[in-house]
Protein backbone atom coordinates (compact mmCIF):
# COMPACT_ATOMS: atom_id res chain seq x y z
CA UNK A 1 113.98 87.15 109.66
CA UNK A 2 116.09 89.83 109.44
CA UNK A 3 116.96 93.37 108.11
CA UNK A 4 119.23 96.72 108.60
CA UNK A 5 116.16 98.70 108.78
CA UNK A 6 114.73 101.11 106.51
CA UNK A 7 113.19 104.08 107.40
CA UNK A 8 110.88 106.47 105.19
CA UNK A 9 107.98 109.16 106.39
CA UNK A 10 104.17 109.72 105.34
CA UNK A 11 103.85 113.54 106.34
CA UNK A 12 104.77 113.41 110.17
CA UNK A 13 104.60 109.51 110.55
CA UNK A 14 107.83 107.49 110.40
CA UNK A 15 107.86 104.09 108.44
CA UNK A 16 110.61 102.01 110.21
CA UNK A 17 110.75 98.91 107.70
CA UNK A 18 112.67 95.48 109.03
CA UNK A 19 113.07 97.03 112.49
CA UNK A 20 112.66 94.72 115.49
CA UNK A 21 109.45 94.92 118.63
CA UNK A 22 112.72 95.08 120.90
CA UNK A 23 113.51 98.74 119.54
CA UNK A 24 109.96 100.31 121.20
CA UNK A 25 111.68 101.14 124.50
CA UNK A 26 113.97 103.28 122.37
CA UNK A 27 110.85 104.98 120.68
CA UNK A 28 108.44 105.61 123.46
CA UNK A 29 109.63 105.59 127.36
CA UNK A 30 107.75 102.96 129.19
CA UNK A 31 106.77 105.11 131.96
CA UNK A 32 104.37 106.59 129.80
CA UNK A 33 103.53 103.89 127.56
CA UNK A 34 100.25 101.70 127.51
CA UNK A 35 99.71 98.89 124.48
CA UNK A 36 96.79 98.28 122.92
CA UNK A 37 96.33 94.67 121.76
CA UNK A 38 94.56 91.57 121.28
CA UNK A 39 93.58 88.66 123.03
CA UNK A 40 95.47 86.46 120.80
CA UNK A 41 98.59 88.23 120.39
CA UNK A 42 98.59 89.60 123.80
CA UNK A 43 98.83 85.36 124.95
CA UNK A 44 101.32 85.15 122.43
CA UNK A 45 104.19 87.62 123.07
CA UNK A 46 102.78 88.09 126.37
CA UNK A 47 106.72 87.50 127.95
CA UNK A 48 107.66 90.66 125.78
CA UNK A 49 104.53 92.62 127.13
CA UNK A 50 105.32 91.74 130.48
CA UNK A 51 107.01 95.31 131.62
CA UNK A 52 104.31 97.21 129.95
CA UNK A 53 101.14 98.52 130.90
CA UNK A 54 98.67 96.83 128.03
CA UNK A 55 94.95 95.71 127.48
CA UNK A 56 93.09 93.37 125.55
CA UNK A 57 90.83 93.74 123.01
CA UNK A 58 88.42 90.68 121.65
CA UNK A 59 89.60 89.88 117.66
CA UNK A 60 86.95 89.91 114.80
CA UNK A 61 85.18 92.30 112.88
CA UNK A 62 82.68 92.17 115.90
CA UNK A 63 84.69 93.59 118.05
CA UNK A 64 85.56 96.42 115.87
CA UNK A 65 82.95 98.68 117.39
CA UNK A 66 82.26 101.57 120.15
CA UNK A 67 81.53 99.36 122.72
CA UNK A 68 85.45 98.08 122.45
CA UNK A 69 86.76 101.91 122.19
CA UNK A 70 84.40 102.43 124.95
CA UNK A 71 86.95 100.16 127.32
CA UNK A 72 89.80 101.47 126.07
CA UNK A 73 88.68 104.69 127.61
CA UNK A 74 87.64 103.53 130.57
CA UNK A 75 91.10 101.58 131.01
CA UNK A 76 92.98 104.77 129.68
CA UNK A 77 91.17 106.48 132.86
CA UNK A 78 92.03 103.42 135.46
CA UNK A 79 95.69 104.09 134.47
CA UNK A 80 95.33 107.69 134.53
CA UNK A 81 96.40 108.24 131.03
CA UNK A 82 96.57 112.08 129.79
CA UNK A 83 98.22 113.87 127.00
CA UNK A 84 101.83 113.15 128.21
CA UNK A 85 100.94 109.38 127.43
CA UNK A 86 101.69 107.06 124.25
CA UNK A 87 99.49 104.72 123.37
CA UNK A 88 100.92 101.65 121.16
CA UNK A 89 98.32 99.19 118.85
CA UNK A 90 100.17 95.71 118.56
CA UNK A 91 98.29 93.36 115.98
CA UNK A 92 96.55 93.13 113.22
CA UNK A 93 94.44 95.97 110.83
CA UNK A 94 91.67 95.73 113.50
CA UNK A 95 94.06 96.54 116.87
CA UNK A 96 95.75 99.57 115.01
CA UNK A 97 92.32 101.07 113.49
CA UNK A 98 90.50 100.85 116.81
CA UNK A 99 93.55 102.02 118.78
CA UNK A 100 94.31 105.01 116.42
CA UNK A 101 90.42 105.65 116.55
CA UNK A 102 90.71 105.90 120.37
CA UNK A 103 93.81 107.48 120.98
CA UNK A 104 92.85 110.47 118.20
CA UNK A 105 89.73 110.90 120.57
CA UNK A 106 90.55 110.58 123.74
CA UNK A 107 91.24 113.89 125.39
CA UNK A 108 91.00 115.09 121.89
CA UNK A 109 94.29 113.40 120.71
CA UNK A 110 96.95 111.50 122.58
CA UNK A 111 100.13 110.60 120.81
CA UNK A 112 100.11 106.92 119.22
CA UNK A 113 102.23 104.76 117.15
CA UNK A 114 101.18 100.89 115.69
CA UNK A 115 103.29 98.15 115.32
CA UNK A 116 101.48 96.16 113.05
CA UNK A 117 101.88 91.99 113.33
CA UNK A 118 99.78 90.76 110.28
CA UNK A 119 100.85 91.21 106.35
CA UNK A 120 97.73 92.86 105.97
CA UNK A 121 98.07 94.96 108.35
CA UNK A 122 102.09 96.02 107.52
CA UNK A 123 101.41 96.74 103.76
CA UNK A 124 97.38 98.51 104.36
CA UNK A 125 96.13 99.01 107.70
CA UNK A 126 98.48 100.35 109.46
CA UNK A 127 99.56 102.81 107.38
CA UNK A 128 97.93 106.10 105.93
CA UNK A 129 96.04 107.47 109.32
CA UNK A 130 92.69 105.94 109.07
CA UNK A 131 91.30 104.79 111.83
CA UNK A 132 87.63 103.97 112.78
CA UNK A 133 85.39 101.32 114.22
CA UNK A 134 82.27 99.59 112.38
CA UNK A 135 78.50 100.47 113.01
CA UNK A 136 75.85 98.01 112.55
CA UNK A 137 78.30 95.90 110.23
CA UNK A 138 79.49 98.45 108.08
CA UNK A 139 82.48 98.65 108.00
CA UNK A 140 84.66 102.09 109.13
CA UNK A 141 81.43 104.10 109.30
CA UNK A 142 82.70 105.95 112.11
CA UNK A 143 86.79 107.14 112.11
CA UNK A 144 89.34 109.63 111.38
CA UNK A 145 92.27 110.20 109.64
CA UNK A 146 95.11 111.10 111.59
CA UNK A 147 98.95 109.43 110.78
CA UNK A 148 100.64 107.76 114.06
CA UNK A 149 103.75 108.88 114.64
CA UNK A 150 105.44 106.30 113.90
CA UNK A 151 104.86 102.30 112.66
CA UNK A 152 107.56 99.92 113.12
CA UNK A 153 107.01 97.06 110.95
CA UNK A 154 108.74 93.43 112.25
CA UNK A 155 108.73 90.76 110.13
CA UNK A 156 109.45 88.71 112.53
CA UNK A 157 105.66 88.55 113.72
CA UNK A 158 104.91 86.92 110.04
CA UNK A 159 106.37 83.35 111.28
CA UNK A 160 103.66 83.21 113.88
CA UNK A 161 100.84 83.41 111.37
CA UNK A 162 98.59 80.96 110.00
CA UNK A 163 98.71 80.89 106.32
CA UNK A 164 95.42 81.41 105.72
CA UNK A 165 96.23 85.24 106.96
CA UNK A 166 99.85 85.46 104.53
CA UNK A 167 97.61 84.25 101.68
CA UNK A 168 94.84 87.24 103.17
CA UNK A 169 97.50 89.55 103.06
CA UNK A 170 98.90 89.41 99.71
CA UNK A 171 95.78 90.53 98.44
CA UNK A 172 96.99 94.37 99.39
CA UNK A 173 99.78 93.40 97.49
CA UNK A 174 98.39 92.59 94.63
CA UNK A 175 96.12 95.63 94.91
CA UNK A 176 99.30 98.03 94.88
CA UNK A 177 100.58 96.27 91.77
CA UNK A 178 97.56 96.40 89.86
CA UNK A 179 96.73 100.07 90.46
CA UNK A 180 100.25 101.65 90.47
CA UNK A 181 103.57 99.22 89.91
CA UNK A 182 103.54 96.71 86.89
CA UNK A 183 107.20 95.42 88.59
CA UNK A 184 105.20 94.42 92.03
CA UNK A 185 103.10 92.67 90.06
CA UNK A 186 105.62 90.80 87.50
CA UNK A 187 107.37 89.96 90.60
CA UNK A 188 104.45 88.30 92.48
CA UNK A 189 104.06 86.42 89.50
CA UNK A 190 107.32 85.31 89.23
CA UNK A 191 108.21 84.32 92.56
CA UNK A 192 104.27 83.90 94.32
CA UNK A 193 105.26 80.13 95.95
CA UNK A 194 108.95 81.32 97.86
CA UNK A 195 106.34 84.89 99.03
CA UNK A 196 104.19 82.59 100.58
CA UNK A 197 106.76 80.30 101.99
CA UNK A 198 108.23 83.82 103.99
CA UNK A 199 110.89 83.68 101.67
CA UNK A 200 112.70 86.62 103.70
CA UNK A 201 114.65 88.47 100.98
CA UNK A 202 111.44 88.17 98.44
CA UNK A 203 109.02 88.96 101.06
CA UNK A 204 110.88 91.54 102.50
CA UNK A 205 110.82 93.11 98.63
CA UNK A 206 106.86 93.17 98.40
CA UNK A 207 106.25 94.59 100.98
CA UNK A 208 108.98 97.53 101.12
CA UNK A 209 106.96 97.40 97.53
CA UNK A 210 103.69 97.90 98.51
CA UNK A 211 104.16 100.20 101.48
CA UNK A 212 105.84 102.48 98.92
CA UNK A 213 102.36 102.37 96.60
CA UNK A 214 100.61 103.46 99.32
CA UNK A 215 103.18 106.12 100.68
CA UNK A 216 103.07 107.78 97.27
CA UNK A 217 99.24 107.65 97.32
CA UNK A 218 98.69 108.61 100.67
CA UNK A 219 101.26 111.70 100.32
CA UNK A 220 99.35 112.92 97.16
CA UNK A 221 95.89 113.05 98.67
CA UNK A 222 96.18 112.45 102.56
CA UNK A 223 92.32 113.31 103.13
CA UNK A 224 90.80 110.62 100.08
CA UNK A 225 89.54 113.87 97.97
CA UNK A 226 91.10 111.63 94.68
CA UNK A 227 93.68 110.15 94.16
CA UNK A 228 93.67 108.19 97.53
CA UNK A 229 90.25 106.16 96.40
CA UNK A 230 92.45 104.45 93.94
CA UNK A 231 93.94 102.38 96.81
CA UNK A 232 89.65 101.41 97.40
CA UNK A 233 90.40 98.96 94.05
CA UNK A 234 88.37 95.61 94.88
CA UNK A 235 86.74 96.91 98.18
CA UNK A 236 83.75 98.41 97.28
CA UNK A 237 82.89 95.21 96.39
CA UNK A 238 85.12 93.15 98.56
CA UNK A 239 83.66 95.25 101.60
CA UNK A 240 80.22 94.12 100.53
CA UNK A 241 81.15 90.32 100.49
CA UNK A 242 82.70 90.63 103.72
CA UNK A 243 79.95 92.04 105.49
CA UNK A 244 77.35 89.45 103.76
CA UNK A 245 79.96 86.16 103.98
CA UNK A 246 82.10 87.03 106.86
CA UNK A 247 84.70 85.62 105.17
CA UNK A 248 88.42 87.33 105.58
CA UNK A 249 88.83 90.98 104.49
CA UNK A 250 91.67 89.59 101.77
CA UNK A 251 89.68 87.03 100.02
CA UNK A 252 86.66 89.47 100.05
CA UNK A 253 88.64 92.32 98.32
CA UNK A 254 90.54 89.63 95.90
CA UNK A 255 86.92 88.37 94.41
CA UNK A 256 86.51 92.90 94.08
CA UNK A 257 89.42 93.02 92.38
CA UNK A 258 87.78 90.31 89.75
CA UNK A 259 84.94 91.92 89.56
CA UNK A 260 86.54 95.32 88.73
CA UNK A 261 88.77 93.71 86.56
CA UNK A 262 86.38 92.45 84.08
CA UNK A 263 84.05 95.51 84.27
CA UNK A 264 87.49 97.62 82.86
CA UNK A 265 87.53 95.10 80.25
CA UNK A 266 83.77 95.53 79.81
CA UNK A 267 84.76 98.98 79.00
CA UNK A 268 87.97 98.76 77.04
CA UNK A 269 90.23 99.94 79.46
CA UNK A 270 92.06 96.19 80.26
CA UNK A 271 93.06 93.70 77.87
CA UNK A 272 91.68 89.98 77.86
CA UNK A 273 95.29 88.78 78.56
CA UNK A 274 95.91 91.28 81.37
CA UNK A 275 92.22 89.92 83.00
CA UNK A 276 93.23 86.25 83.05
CA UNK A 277 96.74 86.95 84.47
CA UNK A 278 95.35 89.37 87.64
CA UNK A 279 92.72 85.93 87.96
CA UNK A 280 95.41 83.45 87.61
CA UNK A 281 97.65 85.09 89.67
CA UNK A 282 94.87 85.41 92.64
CA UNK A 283 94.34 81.73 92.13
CA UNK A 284 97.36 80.65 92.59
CA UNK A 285 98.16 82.48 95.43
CA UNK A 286 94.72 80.82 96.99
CA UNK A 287 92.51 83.68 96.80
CA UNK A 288 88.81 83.31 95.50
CA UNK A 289 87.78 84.79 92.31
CA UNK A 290 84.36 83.58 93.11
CA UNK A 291 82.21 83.42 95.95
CA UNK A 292 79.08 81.75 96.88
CA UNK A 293 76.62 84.47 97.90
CA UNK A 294 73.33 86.01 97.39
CA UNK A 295 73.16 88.42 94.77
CA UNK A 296 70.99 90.82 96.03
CA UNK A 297 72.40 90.75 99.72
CA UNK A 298 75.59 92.06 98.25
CA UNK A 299 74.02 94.40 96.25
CA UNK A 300 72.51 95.74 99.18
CA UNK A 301 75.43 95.94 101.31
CA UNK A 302 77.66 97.98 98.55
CA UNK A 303 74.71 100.13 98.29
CA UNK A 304 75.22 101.27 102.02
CA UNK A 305 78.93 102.09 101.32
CA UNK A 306 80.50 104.86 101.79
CA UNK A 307 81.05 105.58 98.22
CA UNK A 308 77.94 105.26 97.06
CA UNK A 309 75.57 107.90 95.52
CA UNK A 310 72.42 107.92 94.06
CA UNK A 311 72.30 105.67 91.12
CA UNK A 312 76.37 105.39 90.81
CA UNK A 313 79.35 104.82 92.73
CA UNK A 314 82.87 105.37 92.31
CA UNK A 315 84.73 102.62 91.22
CA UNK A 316 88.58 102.20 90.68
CA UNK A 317 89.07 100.10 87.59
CA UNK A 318 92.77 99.33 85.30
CA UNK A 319 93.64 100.90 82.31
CA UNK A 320 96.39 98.01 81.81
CA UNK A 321 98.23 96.57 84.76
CA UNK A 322 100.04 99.49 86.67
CA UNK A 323 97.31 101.93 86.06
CA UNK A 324 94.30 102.90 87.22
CA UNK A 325 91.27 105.35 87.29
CA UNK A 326 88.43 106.53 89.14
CA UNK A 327 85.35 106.30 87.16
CA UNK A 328 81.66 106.73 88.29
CA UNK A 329 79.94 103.44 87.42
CA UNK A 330 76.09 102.86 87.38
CA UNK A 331 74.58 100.42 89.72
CA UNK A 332 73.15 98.42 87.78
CA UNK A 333 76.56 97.98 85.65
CA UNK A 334 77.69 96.64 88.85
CA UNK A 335 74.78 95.10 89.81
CA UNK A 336 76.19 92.83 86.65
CA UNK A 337 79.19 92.78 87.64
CA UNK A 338 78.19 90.90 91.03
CA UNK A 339 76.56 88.79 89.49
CA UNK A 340 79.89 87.32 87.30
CA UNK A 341 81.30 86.45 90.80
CA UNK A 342 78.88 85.51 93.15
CA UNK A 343 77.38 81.74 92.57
């Protein structure tokens, strides 16, 4: 694929949109440059890596923990990194959140920038500064928010993925239509098959799409005080289903995103005709709007979230496609609501 470029800015942190992995020498000097990446994508572009300093990381929510930013600080001290350094994350959402994690805490903050290689991770992970690592399965227990300086988004890398991980991605993209841009939505609609087949110019367009959702989000409410939990539609849920099925963080958050949906029709605030198109739209992209899994086990795993309090939680539902609210729902309202999706 290709692209002029496009460049935008969240606070400090650049967005350089259809840029190519070539341009990172112009960005960062390689003297002082070391890449953090993963196993997988490391043995892929491996030829590309070849004049830069760069470790491995495992892949998996599993290795999303301590222990992993643990050995990025003990390489970061082998190659006598200090605060004149720039530290890189190549891959997916799980390479950029544990490398922005351990760059914002090593010597109390070294300079980083991502270059994020999944769709997932080019329209949600990598952008917006948080960064963390899981504890005891939970996920982003631990973290931080601080912006890199810069993401460089290739869409290049999306030709190398398996399409389990496109169809993953476009839940995010979905997510930002439904909560903030009726047009990204109509368009997924319309042209869903040629998005999944990397159609460049109509891939290119969602995305540039949704990374301008969560720009306009994340500028409003950098620190998730309000208006930021609205891009949390479907994954207070979907983060619950993850942990309990393991399944991928896409699918999890598109059977959320059901289960929201029809508790905001519950409640008057979405139409029936608006529900079935958000469901028939996840279907057909190949996302689950169901998922087999104990009840209770998920219920028990949303209950440890982050955003949950007491008897309640806060849940982002849809008033209409394009909108949406924070409201505080009761447990056992979405105790219900798990229960519609889970067989």
């Amino acid at each position: 694929m290709s692209s002029p470029g496009m460049t935008a800015t969240i606070g400090d942190s650049r967005i350089l949109m259809g840029n190519s992995f070539n341009r990172l020498p112009e960005l960062v000097s390689k003297d002082n440059l070391v890449v953090v990446t993963d196993k997988i994508v490391g043995d892929l572009y491996k030829d590309q890596l070849a004049d830069f300093r760069f470790i491995k990381i495992g892949t998996g929510e599993r290795s999303k923990t301590l222990r992993t930013v643990e050995g990025i600080y003990e390489y970061f001290l082998e190659q006598k990194v200090d605060r004149t350094s720039y530290v890189v994350g190549l891959g997916g959402g799980l390479v950029t959140d544990v490398t922005g994690f351990a760059a914002s805490t090593y010597m109390r903050g070294i300079r980083f920038g991502f270059v994020p290689t999944t769709l997932l991770s080019q329209v949600d992970a990598s952008l917006g500064g948080k960064n963390g690592v899981n504890l005891r399965g939970l996920k982003n227990m631990i973290g931080i928010i601080k912006q890199p300086e810069f993401c460089l988004i290739d869409f290049n890398f999306l030709n190398t993925l398996p399409r389990e991980q496109i169809i993953s991605g476009m839940a995010e993209v979905v997510k930002c239509g439904a909560i903030s841009d009726k047009n990204l939505f109509e368009y997924v609609e319309i042209n869903c098959e040629e998005i999944l087949d990397l159609n460049e110019s109509k891939l290119e367009h969602v995305v540039s799409s949704a990374i301008a959702v969560k720009m306009n989000v994340v500028r409003q409410d950098e620190m998730e005080k309000g208006e930021r939990m609205k891009l949390n539609f479907g994954h207070t849920l979907g983060h619950a289903i993850e942990k309990v099925t393991g399944i991928p963080h896409g699918y999890a958050v598109s059977v959320g995103m059901v289960a929201a949906s029809r508790l905001s029709n519950a409640k008057g605030l979405l139409g029936r005709d608006e529900l079935d198109r958000i469901e028939e739209l996840l279907k057909r992209i190949g996302l689950p709007t169901r998922i087999d899994a104990d009840v209770e086990e998920v219920f028990g795993a949303m209950s440890s979230d982050k955003k949950s309090a007491g008897d309640s939680v806060n849940m982002i539902l849809l008033n209409g496609i394009g909108n949406s609210a924070i409201v505080r729902i009761q447990k056992e309202d979405l105790r219900k609501s798990i229960e519609g999706v889970c067989t």
